[in-house]
C-alpha atoms as a PDB file:
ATOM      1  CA  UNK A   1     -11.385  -8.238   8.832  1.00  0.00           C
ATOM      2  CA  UNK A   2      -8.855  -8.659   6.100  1.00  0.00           C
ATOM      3  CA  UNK A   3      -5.105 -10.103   7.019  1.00  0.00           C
ATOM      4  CA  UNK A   4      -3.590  -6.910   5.330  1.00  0.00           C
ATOM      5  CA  UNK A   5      -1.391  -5.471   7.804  1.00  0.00           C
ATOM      6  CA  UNK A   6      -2.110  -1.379   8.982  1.00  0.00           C
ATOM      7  CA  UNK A   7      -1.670   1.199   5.945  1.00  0.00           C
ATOM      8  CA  UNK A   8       1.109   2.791   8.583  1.00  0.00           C
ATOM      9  CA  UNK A   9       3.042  -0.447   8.703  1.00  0.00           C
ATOM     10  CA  UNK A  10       3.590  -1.295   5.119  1.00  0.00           C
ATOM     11  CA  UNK A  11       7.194  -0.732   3.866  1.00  0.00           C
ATOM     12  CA  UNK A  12       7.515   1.967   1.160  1.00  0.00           C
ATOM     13  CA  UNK A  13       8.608   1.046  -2.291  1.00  0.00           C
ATOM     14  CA  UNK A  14      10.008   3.653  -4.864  1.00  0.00           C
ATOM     15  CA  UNK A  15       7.175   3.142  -7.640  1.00  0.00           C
ATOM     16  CA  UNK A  16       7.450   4.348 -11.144  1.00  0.00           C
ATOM     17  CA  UNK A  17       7.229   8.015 -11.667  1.00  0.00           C
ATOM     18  CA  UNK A  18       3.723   8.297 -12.350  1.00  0.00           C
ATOM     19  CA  UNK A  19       2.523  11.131 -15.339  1.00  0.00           C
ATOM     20  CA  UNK A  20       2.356  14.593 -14.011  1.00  0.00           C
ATOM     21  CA  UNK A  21       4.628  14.118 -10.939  1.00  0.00           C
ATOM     22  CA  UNK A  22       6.804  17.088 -10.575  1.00  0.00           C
ATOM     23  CA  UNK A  23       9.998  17.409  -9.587  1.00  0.00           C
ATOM     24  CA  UNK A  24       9.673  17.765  -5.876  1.00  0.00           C
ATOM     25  CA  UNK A  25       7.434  15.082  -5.567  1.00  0.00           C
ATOM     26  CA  UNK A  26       9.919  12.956  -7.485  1.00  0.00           C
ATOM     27  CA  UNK A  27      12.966  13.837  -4.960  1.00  0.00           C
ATOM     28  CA  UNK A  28      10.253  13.272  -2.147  1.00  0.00           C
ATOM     29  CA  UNK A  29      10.060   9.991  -3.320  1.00  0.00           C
ATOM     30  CA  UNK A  30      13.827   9.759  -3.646  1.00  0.00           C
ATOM     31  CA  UNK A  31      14.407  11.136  -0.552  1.00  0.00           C
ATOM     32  CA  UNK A  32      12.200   7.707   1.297  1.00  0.00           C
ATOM     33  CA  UNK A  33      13.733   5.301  -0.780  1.00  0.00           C
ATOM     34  CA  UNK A  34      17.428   5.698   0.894  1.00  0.00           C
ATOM     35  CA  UNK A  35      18.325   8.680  -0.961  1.00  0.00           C
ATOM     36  CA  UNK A  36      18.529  10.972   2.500  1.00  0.00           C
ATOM     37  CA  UNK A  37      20.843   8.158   3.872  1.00  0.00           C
ATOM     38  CA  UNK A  38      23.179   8.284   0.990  1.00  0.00           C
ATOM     39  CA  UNK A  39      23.225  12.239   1.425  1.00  0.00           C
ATOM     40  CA  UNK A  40      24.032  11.862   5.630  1.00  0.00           C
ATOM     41  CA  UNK A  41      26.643   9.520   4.154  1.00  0.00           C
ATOM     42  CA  UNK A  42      28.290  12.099   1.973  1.00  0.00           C
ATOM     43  CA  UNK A  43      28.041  14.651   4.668  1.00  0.00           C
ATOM     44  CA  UNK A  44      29.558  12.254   7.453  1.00  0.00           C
ATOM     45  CA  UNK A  45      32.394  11.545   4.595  1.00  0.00           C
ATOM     46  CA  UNK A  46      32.903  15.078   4.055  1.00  0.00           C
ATOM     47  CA  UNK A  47      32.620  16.322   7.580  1.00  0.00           C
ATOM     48  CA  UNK A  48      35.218  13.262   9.024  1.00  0.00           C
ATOM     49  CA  UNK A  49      37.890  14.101   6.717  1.00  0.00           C
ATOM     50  CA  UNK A  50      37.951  18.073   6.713  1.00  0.00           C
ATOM     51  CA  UNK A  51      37.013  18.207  10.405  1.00  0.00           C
ATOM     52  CA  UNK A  52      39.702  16.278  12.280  1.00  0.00           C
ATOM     53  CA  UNK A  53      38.554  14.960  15.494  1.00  0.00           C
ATOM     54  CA  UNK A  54      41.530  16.861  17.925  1.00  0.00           C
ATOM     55  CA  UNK A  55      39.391  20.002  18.690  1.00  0.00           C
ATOM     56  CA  UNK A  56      35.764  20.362  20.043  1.00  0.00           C
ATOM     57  CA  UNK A  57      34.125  21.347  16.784  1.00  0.00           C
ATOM     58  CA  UNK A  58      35.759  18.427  14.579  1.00  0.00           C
ATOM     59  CA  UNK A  59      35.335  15.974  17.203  1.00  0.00           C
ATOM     60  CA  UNK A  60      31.727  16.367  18.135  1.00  0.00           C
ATOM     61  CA  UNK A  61      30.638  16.789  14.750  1.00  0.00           C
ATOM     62  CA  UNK A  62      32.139  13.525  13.545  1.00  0.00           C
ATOM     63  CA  UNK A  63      30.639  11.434  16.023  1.00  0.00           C
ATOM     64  CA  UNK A  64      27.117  13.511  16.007  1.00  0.00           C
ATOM     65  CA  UNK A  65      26.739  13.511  11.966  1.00  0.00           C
ATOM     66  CA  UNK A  66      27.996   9.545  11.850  1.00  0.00           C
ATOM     67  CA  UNK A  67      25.376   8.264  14.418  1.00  0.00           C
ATOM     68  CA  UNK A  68      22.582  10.750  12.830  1.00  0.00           C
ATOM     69  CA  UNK A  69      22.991   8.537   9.546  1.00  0.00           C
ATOM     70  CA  UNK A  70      22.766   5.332  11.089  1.00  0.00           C
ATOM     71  CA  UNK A  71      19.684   6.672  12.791  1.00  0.00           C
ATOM     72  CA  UNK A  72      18.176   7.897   9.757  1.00  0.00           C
ATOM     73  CA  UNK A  73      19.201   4.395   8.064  1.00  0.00           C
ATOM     74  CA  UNK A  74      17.163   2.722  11.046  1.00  0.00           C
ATOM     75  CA  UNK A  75      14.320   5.234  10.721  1.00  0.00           C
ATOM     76  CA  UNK A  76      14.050   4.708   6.744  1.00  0.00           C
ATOM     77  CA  UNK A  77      13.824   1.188   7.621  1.00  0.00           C
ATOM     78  CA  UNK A  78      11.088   1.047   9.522  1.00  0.00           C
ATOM     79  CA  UNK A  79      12.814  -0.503  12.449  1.00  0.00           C
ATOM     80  CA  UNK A  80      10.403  -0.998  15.686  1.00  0.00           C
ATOM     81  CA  UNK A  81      10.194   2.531  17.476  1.00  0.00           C
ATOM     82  CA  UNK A  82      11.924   1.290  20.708  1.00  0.00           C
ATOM     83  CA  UNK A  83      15.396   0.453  18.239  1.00  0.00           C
ATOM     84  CA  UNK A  84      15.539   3.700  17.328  1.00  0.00           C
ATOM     85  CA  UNK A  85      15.684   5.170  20.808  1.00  0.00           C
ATOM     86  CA  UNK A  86      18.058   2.916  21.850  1.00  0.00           C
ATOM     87  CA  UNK A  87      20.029   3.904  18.820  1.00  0.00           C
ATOM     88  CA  UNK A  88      19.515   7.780  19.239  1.00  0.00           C
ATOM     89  CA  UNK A  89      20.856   7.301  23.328  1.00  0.00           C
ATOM     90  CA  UNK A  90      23.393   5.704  22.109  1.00  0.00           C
ATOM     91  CA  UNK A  91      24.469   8.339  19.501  1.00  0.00           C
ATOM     92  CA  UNK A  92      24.325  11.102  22.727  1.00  0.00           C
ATOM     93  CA  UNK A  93      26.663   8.695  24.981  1.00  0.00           C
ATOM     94  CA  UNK A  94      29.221   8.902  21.888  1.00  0.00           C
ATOM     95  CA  UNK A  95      28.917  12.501  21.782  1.00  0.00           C
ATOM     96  CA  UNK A  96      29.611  13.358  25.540  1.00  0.00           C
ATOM     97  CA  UNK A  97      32.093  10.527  25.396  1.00  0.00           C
ATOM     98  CA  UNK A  98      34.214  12.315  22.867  1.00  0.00           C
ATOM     99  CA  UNK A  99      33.090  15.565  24.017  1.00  0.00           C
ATOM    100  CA  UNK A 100      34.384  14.479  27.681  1.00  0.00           C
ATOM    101  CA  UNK A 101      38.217  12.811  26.035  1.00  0.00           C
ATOM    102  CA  UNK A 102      38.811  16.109  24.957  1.00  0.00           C
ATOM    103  CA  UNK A 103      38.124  18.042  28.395  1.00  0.00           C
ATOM    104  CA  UNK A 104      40.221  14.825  30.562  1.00  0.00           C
ATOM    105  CA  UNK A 105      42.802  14.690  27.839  1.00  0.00           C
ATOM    106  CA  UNK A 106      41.514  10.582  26.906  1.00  0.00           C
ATOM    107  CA  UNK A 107      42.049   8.671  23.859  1.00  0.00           C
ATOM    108  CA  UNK A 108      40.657   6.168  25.413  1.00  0.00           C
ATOM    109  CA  UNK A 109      37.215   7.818  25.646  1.00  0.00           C
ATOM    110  CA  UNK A 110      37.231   9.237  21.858  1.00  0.00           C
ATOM    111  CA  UNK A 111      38.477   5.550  21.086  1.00  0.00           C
ATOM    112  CA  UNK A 112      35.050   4.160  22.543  1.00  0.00           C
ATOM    113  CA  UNK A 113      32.914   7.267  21.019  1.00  0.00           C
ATOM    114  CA  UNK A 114      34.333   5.781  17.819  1.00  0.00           C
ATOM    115  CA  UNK A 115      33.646   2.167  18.143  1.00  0.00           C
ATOM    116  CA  UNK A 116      29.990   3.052  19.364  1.00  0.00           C
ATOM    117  CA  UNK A 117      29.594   4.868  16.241  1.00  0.00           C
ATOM    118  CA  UNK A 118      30.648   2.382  14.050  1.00  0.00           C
ATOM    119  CA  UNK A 119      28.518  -0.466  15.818  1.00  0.00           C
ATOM    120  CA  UNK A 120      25.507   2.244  15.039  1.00  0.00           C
ATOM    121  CA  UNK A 121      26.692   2.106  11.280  1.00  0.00           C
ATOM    122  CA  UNK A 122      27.002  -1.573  11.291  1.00  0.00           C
ATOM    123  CA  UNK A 123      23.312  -2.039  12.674  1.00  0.00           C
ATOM    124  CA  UNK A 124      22.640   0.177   9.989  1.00  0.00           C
ATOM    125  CA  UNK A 125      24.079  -1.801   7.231  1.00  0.00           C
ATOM    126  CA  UNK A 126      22.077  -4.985   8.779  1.00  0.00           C
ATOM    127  CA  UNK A 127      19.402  -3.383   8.549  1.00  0.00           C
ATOM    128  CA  UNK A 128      19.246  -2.274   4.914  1.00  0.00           C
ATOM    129  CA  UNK A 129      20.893  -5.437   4.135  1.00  0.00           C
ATOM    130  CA  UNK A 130      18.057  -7.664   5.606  1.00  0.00           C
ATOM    131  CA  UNK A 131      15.369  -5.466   3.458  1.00  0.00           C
ATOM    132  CA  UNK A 132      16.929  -5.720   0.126  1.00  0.00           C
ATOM    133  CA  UNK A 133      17.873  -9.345   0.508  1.00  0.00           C
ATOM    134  CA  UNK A 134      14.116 -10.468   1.403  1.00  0.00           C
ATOM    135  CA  UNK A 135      12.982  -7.714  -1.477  1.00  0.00           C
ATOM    136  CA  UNK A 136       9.759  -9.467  -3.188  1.00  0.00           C
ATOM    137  CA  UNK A 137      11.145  -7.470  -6.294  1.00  0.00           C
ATOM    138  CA  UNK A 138      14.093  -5.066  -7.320  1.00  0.00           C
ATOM    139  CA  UNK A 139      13.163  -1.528  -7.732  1.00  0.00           C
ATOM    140  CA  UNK A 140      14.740   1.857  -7.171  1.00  0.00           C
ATOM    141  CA  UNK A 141      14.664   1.474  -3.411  1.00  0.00           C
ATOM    142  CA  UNK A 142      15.969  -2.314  -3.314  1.00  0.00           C
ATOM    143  CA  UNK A 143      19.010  -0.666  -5.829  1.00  0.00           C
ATOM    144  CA  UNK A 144      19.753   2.459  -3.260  1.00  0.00           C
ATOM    145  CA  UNK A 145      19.396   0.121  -0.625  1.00  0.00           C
ATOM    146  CA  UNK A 146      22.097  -1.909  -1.727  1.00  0.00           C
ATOM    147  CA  UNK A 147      24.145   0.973  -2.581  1.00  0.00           C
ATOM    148  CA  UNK A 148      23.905   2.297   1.186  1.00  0.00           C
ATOM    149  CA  UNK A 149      25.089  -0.688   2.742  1.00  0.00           C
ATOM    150  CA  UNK A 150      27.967  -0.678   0.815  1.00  0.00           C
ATOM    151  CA  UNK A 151      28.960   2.664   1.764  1.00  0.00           C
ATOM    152  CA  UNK A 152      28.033   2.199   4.662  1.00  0.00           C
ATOM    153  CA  UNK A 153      30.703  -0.256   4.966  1.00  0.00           C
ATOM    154  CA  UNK A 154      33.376   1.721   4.276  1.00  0.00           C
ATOM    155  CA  UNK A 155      31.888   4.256   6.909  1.00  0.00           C
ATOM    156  CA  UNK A 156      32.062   1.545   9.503  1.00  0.00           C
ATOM    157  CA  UNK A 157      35.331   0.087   8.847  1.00  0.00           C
ATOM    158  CA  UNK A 158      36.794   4.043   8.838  1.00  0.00           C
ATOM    159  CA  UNK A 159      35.942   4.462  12.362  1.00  0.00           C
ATOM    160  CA  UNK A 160      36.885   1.260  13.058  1.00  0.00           C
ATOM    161  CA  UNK A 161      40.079   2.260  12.339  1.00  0.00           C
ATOM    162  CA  UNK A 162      39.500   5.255  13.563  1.00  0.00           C
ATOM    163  CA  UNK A 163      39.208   3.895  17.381  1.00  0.00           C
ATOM    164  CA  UNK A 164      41.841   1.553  16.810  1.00  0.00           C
ATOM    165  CA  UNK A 165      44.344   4.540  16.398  1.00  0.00           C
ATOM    166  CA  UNK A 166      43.038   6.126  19.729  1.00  0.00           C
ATOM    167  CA  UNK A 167      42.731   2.944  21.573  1.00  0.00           C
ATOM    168  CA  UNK A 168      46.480   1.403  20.200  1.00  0.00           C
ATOM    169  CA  UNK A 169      48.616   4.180  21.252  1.00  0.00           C
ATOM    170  CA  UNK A 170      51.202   3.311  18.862  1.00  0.00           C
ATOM    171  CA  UNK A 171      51.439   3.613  14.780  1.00  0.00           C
ATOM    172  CA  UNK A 172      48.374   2.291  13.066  1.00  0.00           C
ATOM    173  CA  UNK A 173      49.623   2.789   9.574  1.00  0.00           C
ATOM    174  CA  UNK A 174      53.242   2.035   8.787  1.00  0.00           C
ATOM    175  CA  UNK A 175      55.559   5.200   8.774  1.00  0.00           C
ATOM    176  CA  UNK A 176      52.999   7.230   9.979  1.00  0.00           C
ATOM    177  CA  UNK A 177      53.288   8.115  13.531  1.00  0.00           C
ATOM    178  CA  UNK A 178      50.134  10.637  13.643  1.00  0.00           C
ATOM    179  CA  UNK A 179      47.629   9.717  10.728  1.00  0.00           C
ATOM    180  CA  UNK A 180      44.904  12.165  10.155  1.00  0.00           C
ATOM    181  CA  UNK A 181      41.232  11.328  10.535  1.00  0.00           C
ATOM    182  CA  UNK A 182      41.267  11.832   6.659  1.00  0.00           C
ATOM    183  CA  UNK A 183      43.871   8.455   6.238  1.00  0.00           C
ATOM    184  CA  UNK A 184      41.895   6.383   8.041  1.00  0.00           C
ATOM    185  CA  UNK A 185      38.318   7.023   5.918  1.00  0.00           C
ATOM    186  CA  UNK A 186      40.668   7.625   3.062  1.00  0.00           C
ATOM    187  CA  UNK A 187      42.359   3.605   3.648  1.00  0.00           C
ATOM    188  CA  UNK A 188      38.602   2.009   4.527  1.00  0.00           C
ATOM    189  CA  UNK A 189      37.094   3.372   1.310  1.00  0.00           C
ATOM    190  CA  UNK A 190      40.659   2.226  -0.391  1.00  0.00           C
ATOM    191  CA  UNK A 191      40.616  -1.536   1.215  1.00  0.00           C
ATOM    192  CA  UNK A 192      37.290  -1.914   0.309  1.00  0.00           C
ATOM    193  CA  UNK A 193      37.080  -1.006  -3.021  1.00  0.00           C
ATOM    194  CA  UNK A 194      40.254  -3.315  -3.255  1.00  0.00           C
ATOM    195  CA  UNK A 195      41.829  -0.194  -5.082  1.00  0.00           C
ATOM    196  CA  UNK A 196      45.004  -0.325  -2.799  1.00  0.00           C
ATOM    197  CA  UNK A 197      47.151   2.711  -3.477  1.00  0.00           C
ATOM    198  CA  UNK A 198      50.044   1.496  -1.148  1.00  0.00           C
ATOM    199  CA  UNK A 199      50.987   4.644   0.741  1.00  0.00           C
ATOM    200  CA  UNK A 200      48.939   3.255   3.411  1.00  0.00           C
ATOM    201  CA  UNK A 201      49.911  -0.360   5.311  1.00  0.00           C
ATOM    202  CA  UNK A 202      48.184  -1.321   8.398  1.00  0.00           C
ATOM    203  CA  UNK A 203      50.495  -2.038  10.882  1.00  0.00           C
ATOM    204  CA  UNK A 204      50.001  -4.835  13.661  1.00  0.00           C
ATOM    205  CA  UNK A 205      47.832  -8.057  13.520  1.00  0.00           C
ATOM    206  CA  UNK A 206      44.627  -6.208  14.466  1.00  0.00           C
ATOM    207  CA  UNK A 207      44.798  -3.892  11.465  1.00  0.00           C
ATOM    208  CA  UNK A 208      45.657  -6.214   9.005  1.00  0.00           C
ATOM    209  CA  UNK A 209      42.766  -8.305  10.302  1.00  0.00           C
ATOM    210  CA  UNK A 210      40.327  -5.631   9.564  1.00  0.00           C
ATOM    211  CA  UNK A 211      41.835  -4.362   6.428  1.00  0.00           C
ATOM    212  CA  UNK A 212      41.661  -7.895   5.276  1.00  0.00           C
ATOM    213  CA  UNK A 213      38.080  -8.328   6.762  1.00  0.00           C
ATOM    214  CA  UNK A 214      37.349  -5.256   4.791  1.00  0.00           C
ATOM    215  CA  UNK A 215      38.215  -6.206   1.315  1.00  0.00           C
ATOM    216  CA  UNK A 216      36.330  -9.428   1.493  1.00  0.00           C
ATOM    217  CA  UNK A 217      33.786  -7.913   2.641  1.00  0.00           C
ATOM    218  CA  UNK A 218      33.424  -5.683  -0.434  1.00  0.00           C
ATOM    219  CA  UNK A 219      34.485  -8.304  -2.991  1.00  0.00           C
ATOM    220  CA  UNK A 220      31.545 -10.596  -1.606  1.00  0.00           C
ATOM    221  CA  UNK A 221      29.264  -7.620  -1.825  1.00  0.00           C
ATOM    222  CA  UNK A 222      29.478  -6.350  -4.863  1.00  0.00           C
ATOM    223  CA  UNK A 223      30.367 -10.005  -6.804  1.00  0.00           C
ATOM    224  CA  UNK A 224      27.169 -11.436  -5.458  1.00  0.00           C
ATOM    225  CA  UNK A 225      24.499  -8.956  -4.163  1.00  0.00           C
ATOM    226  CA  UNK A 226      24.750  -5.463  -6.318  1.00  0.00           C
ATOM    227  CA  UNK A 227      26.094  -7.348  -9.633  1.00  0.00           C
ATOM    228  CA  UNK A 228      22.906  -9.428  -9.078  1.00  0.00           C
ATOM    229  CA  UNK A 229      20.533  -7.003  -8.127  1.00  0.00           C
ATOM    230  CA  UNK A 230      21.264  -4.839 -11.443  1.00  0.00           C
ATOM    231  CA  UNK A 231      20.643  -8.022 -13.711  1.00  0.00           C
ATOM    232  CA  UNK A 232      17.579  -8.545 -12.221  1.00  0.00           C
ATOM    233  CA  UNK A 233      16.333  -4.617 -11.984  1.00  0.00           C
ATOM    234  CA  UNK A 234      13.937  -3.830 -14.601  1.00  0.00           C
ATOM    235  CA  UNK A 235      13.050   0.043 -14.865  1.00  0.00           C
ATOM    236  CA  UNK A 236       9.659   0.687 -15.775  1.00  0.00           C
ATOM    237  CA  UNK A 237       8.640  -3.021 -15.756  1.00  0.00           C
ATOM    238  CA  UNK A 238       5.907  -2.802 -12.802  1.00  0.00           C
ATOM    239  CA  UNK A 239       4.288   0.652 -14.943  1.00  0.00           C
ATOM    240  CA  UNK A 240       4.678  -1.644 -17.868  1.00  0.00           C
ATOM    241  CA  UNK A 241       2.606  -4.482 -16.377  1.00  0.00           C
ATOM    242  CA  UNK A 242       0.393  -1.758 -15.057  1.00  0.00           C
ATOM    243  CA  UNK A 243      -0.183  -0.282 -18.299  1.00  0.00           C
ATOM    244  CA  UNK A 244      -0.724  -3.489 -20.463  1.00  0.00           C
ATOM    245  CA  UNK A 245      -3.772  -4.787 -17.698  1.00  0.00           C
ATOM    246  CA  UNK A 246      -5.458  -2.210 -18.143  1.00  0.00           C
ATOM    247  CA  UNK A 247      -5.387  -2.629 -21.981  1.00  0.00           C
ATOM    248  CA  UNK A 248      -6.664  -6.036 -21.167  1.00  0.00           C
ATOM    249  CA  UNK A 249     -10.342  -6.286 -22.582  1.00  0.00           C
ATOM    250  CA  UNK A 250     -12.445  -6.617 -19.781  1.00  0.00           C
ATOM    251  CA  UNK A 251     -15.335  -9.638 -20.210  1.00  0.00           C
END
């Protein structure tokens, strides 16, 4: 028997587009190497900030679409099966929880819905992270990979912020008594791009903690991993190789 572990268990690498590939196979192959989570990440974006979490619709949706990307991040993966039940029960307990503030009237409860959420997100992000960091090579996938995580990040640190401003009670943001579910993704995406606009200031030692957490999170990331991971990616370099050994003469 060889040592070559099961075809089912290999991870899947984004290989060159080979000749006569159309263009459904190409956004198949896309699609596999992180390009649905980046889509479930512009859709939980999009959904968070036009759907406010203060009415049923908003509120489930938020929480359903945020934990159904860090699922899909877990799934595309290849996490052990057992992780990603765990990680799909705990996406339903932050849906009835938030589903259940609204009918009782409890921050409280939407404040937890929130934080389980963004622990999903941050698993996520570990995830990914561990994959491209042990990468034997760059390629497409170890690039979209990398580009996940990091908005991923600002995902996390949103609803974060997000449960802070249910679970505080008071003003999260300086001067503004009721932020929006818009300010908060709108500040995480801010702080961590260290882009820092101003008109929002995180008030109290446990959001300046986080904001600050935030930005050095994003400097590190893209300084070291992304900057370096684009130096070293090389489009077209394994078809290359490919393509010169078989010109090789053969003896």
């Amino acid at each position: 028997m060889s040592g070559e572990p099961p075809e089912g268990s290999r991870p899947r690498r984004f290989r060159p587009r080979p000749l006569g590939e159309t263009r459904l196979e190409l956004l198949q192959r896309v699609l596999d190497a992180y390009g649905l989570v980046l889509v479930l990440i512009l859709v939980t974006f999009v959904v968070t900030l036009t759907l406010p979490p203060e009415g049923w619709g908003g509120r489930v949706a938020a929480i359903a679409v945020a934990g159904l990307t860090a699922v899909i991040a877990l799934t595309s993966s290849n996490v052990r099966v057992g992780r990603v039940r765990v990680a799909s029960a705990a996406v339903v307990i932050a849906v009835v929880a938030g589903a259940l503030a609204k009918a009782v009237s409890s921050n409280g409860l939407l404040g937890v819905a929130f934080i389980i959420d963004a622990l999903l997100l941050t698993l996520a992000a570990v995830t990914i992270l561990r994959r491209v960091v042990l990468a034997a090579d760059v390629d497409f996938q170890t690039i979209l990979g990398a580009i996940s995580v990091f908005t991923l990040l600002g995902l996390l640190f949103g609803y974060l912020f997000l449960a802070l401003g249910r679970l505080k009670g008071g003003e999260v943001f300086t001067g503004v008594p009721h932020a929006a579910a818009r300010d908060y993704v709108f500040f995480s995406y801010t702080t961590l791009t260290t882009t820092g606009y101003g008109n929002l200031v995180p008030a109290g030692d446990i959001g300046q903690i986080l904001a600050v957490l935030e930005m050095l999170t994003g400097q590190f990331f893209l300084v070291t991993l992304v900057a370096g991971l684009v130096s070293l990616w090389r489009p077209g370099a394994r078809a290359q190789q490919g393509a010169a050994h078989r010109d090789e003469p053969r003896g």
